[in-house]
Protein backbone atom coordinates (compact mmCIF):
# COMPACT_ATOMS: atom_id res chain seq x y z
CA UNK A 1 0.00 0.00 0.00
CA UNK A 2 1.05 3.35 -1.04
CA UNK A 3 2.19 5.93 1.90
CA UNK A 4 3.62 8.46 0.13
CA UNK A 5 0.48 11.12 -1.39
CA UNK A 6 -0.67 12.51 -4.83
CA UNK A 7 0.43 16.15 -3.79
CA UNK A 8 3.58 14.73 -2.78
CA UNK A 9 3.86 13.07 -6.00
CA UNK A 10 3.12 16.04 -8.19
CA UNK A 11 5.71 18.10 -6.76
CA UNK A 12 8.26 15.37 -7.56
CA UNK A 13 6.86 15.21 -10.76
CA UNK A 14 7.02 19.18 -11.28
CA UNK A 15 10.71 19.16 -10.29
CA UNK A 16 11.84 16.29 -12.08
CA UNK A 17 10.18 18.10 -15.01
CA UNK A 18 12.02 22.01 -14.85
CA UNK A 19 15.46 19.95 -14.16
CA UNK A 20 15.13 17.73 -16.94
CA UNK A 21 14.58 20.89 -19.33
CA UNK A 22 17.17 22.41 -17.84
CA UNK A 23 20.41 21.43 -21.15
CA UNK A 24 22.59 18.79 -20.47
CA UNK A 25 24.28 16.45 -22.29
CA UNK A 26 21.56 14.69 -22.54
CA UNK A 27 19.44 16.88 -23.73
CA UNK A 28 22.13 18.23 -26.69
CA UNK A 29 23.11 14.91 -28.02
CA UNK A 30 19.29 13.74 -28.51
CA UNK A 31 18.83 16.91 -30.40
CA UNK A 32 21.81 16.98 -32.30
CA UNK A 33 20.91 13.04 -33.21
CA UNK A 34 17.25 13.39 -34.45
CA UNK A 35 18.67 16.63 -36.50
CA UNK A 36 21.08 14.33 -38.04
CA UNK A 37 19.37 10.74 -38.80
CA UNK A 38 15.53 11.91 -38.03
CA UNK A 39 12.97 10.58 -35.60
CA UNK A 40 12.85 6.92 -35.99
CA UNK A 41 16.87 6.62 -34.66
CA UNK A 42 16.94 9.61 -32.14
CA UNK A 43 14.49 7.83 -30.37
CA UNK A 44 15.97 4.73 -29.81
CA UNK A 45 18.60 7.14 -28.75
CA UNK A 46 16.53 9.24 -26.85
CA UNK A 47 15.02 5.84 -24.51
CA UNK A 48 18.11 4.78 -23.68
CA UNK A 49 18.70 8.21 -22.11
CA UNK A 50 15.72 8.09 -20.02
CA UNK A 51 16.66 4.65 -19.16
CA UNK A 52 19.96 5.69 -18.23
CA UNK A 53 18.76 8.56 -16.16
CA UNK A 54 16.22 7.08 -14.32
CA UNK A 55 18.51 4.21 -13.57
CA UNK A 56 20.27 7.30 -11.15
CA UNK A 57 16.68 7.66 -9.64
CA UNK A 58 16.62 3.44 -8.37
CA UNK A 59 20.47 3.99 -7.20
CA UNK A 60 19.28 6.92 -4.85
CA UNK A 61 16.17 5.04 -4.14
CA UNK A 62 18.29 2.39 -2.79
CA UNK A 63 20.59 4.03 -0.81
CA UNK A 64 23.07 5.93 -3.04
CA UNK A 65 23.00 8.84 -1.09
CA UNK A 66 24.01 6.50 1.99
CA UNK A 67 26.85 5.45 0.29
CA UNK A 68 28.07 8.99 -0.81
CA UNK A 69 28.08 9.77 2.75
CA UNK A 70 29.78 7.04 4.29
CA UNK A 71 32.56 6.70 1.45
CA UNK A 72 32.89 9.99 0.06
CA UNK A 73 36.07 8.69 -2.71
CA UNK A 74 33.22 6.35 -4.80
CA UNK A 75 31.22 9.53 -5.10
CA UNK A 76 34.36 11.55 -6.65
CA UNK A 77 35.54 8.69 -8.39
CA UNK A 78 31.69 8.85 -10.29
CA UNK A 79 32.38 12.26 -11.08
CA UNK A 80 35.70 12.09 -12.13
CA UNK A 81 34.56 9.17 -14.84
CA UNK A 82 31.46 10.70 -15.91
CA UNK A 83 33.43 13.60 -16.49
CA UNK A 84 36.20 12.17 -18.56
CA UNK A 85 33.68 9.88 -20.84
CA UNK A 86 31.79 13.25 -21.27
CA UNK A 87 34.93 15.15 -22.64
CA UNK A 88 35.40 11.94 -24.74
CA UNK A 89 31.98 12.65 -26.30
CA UNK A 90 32.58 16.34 -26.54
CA UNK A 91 35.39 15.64 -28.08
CA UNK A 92 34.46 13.19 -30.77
CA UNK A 93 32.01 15.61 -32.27
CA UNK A 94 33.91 18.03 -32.53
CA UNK A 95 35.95 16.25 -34.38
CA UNK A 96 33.97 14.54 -36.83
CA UNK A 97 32.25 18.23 -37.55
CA UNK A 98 32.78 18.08 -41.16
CA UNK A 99 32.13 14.27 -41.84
CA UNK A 100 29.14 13.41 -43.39
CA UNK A 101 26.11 12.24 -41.61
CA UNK A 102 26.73 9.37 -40.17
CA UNK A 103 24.70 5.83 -40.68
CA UNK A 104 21.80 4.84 -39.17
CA UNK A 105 22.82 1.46 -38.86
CA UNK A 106 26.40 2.34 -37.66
CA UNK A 107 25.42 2.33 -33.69
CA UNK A 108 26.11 5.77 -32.82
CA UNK A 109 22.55 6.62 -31.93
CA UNK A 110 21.53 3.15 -30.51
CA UNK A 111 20.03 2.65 -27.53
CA UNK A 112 23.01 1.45 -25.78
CA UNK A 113 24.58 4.82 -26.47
CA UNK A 114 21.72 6.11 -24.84
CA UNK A 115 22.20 4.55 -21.90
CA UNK A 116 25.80 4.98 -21.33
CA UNK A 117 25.59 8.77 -22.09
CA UNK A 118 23.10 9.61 -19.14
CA UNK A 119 25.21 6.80 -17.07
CA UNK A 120 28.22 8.64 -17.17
CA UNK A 121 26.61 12.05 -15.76
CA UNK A 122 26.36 11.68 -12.07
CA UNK A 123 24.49 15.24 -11.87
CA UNK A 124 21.28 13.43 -12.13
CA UNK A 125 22.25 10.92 -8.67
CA UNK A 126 22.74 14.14 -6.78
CA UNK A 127 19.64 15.60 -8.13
CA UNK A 128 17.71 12.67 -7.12
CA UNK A 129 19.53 12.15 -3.78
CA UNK A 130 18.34 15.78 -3.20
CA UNK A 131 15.28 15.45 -4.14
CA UNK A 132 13.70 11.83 -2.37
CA UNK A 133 15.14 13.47 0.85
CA UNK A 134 13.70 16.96 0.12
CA UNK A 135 9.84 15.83 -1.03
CA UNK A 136 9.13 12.23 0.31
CA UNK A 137 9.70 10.47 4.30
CA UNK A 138 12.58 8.66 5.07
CA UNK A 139 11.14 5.24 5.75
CA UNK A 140 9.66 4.63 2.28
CA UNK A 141 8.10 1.12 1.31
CA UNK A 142 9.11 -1.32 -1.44
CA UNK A 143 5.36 -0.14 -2.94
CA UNK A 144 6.62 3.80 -2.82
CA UNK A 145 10.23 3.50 -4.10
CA UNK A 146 8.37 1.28 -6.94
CA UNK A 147 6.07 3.99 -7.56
CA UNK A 148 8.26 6.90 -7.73
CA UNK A 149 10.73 4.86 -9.86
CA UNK A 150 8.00 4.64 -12.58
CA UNK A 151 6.92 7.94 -12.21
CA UNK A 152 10.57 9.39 -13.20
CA UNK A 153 10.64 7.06 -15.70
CA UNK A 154 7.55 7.81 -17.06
CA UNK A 155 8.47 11.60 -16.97
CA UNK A 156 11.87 11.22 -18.49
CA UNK A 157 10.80 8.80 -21.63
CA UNK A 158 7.81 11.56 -21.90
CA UNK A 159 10.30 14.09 -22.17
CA UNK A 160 12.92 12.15 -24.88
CA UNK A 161 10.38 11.07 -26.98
CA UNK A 162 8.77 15.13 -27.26
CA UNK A 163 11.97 16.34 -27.58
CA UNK A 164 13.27 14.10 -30.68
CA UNK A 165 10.00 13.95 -32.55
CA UNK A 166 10.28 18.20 -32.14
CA UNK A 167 14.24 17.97 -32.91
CA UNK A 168 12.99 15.82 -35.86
CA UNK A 169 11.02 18.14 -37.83
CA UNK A 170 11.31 18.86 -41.24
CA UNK A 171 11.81 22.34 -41.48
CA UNK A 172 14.36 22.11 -38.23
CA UNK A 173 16.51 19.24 -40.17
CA UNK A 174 16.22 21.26 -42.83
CA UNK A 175 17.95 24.01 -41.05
CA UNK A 176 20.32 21.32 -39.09
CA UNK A 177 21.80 20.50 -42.50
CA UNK A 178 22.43 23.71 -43.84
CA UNK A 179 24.34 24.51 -40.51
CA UNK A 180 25.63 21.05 -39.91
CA UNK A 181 29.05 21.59 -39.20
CA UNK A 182 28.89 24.87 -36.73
CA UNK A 183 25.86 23.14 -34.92
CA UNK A 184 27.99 19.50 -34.38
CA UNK A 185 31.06 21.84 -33.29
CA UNK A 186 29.11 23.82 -30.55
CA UNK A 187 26.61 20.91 -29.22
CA UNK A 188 30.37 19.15 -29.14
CA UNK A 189 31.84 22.23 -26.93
CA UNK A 190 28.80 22.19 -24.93
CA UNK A 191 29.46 18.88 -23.81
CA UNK A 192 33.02 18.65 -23.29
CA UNK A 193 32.42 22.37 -21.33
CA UNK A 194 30.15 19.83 -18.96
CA UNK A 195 32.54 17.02 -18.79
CA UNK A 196 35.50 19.36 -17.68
CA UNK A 197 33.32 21.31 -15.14
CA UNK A 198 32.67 17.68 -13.64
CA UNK A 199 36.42 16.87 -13.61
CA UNK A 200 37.97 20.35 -12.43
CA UNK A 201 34.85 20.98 -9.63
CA UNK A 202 36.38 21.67 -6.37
């Protein structure tokens, strides 16, 4: 039986909701994929980053935060790693800038990708840490962590799938192509700039 109530649940829902719009890298690489290859791949692409980010939500659900606290070094270790892969990714589009559009079947978008691109941005365990504690009791049952896992699911597939059907558009592809390699260079800047503002945090 559920504890935790509706009003409690909408607030979690309201705050999951401004963060995730806030841009990430997340949020630039889904766009910069369904400009690229269209809807059909970018939201493969895009599920696999609400998987990944949500999986932050059952980590902090289960005691994440707990572990920050008693072993600080695994929770700079996580940023230190997200960091670097992050800078990786930044990196790698920058580079390839001027290649062509890449192939749809190649992998790049997959949902695997996905996955491992929210994974490596711990941002979203703190956020959720931060936000269980904030909005919901401390003694929550197997029923309410179940719940609220779904819920942020819910919400962050919700917001993936709007964003690269949008991103997808015609006229906005359109655009994406005519500006392809000043858009790949900046949405690769953008995420290297979050990668190294992970790894040189004090």
């Amino acid at each position: 039986m559920l504890q935790i109530t509706s009003a409690e649940m909408a607030v979690f829902v309201a705050t999951l909701s401004v963060a995730i719009l806030s841009p990430g890298p997340g949020v630039i690489a889904v766009s910069q994929g369904a400009f690229a290859l269209g809807r059909r791949h970018a939201l493969s692409y895009g599920w696999g980053l609400a998987l990944g980010a949500s999986v932050w939500c059952l980590f902090a659900l289960l005691g994440l935060t707990a572990l920050f606290r008693v072993a600080p070094w695994t929770l700079t270790a996580l940023t230190l790693a997200g960091g670097a892969y992050l800078v990786w990714i930044g990196a790698q589009m920058w580079r390839h800038a001027a290649d062509p559009l890449p192939d749809p079947a190649g992998g790049g978008m997959s949902f695997r990708a996905g996955v491992m691109l929210n994974l490596a941005n711990p941002k979203p365990a703190l956020f959720y840490s931060a936000v269980l504690l904030s909005i919901f009791p401390a003694a929550l049952n197997l029923a309410d962590k179940g719940a609220i896992y779904m819920v942020a699911l819910s919400v962050e597939l919700f917001f993936y799938t709007a964003l690269a059907s949008l991103m997808a558009l015609p006229l906005l592809r359109r655009r994406y192509l005519a500006s392809k390699f000043w858009i790949d260079r900046a949405a690769g800047l953008a995420i290297l700039a979050l990668g190294l503002s992970l790894i040189l945090r004090p």
